[in-house]
N, C-alpha and C. Protein backbone atom coordinates (compact mmCIF):
# COMPACT_ATOMS: atom_id res chain seq x y z
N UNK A 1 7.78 -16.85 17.91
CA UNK A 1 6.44 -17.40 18.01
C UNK A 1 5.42 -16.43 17.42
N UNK A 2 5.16 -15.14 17.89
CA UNK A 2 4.62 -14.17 17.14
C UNK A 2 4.63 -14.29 15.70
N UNK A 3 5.63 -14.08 15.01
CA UNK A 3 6.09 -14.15 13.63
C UNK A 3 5.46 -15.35 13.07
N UNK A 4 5.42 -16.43 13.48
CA UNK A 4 4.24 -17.66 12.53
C UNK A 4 3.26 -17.13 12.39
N UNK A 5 2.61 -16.67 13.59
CA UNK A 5 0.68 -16.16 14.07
C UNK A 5 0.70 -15.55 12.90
N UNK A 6 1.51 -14.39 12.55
CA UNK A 6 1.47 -13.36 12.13
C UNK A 6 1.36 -14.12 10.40
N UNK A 7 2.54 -14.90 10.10
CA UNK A 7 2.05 -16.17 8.78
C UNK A 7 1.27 -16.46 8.73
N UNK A 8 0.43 -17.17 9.47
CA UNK A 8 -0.25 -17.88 9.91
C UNK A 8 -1.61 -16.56 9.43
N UNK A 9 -1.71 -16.13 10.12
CA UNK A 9 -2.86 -15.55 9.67
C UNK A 9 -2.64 -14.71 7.85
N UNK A 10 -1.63 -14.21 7.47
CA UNK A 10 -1.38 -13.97 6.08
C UNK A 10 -1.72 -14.59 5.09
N UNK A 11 -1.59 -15.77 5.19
CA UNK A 11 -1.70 -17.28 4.74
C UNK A 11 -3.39 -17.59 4.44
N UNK A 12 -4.26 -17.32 5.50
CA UNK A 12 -5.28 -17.69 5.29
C UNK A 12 -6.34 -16.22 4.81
N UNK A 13 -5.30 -15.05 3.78
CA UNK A 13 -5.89 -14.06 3.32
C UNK A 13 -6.20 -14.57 2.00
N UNK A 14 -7.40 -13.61 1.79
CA UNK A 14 -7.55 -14.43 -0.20
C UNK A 14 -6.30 -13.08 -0.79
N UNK A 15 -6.19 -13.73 -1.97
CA UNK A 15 -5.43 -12.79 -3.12
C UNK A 15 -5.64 -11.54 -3.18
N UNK A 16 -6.97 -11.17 -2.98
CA UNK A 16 -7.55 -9.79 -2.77
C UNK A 16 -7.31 -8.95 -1.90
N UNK A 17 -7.47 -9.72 -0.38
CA UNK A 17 -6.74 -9.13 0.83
C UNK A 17 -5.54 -8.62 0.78
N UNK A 18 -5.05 -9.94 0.21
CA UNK A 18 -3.35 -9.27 0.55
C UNK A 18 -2.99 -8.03 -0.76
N UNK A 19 -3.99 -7.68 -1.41
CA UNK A 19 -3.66 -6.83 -2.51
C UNK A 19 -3.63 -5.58 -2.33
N UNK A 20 -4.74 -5.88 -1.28
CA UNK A 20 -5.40 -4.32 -0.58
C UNK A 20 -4.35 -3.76 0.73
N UNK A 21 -3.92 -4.66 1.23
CA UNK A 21 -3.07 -4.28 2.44
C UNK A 21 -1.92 -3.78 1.65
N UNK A 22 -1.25 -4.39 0.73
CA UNK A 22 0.05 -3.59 0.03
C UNK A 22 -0.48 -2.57 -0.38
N UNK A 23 -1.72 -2.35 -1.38
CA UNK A 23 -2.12 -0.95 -1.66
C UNK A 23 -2.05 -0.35 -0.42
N UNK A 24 -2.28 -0.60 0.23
CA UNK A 24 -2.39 0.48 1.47
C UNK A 24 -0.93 1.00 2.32
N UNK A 25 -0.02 0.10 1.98
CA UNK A 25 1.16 -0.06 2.79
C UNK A 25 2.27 1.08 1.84
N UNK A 26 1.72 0.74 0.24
CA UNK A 26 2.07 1.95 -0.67
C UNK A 26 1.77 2.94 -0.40
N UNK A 27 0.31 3.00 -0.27
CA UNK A 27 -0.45 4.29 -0.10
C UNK A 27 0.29 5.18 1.04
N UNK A 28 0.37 4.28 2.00
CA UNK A 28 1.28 5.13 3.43
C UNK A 28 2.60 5.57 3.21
N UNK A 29 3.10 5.03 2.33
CA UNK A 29 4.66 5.29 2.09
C UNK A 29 4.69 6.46 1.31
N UNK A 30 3.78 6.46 0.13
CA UNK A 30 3.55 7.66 -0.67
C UNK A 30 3.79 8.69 0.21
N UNK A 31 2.64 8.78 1.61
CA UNK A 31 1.99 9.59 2.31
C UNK A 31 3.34 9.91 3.35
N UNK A 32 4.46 9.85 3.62
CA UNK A 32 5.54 9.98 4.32
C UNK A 32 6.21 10.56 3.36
N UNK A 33 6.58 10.16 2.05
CA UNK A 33 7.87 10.40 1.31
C UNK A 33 7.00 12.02 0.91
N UNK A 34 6.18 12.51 0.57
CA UNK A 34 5.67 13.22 0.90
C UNK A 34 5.58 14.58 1.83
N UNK A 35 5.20 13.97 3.39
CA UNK A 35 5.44 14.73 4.37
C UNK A 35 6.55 15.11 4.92
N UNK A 36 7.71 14.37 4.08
CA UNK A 36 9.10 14.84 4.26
C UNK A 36 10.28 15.13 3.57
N UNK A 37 9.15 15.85 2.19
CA UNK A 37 9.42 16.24 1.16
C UNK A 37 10.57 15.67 0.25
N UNK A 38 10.13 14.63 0.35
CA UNK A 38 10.98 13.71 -0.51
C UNK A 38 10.64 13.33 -1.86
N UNK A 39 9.64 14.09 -2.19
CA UNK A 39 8.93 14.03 -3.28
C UNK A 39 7.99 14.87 -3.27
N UNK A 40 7.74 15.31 -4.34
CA UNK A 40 6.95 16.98 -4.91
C UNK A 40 5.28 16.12 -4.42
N UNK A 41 4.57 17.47 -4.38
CA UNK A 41 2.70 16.99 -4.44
C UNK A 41 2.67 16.56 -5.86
N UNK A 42 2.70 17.02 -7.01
CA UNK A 42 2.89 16.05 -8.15
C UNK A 42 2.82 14.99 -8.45
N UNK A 43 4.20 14.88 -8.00
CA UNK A 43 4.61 13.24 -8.22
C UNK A 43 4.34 12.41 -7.04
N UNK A 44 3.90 12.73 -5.78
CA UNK A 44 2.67 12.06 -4.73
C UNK A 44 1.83 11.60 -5.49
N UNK A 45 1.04 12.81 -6.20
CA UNK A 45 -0.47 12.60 -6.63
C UNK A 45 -0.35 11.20 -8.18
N UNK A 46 0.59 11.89 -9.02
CA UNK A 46 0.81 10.62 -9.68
C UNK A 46 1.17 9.26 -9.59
N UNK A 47 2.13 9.26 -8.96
CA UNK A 47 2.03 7.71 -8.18
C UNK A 47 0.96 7.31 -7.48
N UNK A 48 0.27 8.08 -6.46
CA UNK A 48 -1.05 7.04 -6.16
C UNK A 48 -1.88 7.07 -7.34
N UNK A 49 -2.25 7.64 -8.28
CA UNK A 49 -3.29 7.63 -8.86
C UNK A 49 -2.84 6.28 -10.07
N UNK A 50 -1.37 6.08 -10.56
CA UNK A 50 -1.05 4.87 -10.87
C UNK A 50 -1.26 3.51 -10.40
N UNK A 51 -0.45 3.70 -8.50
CA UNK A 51 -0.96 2.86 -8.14
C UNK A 51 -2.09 2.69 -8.15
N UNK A 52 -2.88 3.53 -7.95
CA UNK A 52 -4.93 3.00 -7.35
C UNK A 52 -5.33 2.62 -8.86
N UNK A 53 -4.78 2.93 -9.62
CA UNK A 53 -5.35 2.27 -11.36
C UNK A 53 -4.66 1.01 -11.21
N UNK A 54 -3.60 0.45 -10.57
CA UNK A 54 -2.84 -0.73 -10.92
C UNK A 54 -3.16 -1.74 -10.43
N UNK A 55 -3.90 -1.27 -9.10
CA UNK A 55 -4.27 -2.57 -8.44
C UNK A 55 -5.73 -2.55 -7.93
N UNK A 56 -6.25 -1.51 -8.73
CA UNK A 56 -7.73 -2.06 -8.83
C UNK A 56 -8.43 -1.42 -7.64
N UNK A 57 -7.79 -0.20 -7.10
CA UNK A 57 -8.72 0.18 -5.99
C UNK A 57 -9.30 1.23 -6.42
N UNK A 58 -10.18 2.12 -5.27
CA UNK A 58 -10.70 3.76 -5.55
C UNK A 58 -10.34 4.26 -4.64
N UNK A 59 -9.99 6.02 -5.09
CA UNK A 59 -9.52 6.90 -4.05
C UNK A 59 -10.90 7.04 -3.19
């Protein structure tokens, strides 16, 4: 039952919304693979700065 709501409200995001929540859901993942050195500060910093050019946001 949860899990529809949870559609249910996704559903009634514009295109934009849901663009920004994946940027962000990237952004956090960056921010882990990162803190557990699974990837250099480097290549952190380059991937977000790809992503944030790709989908239209600002740091």
């Amino acid at each position: 039952m949860g899990e529809n709501k949870s559609t249910d409200m996704w559903d009634k995001l514009t295109h934009e919304q849901k663009n920004h929540i994946l940027y962000l859901k990237q952004r956090e993942l960056l921010n882990i693979l990162l803190s557990h050195n699974a990837i250099s500060k480097a290549q952190h910093d380059k991937s977000l700065h790809d992503l944030t050019v790709k989908m239209g946001e600002s740091l």
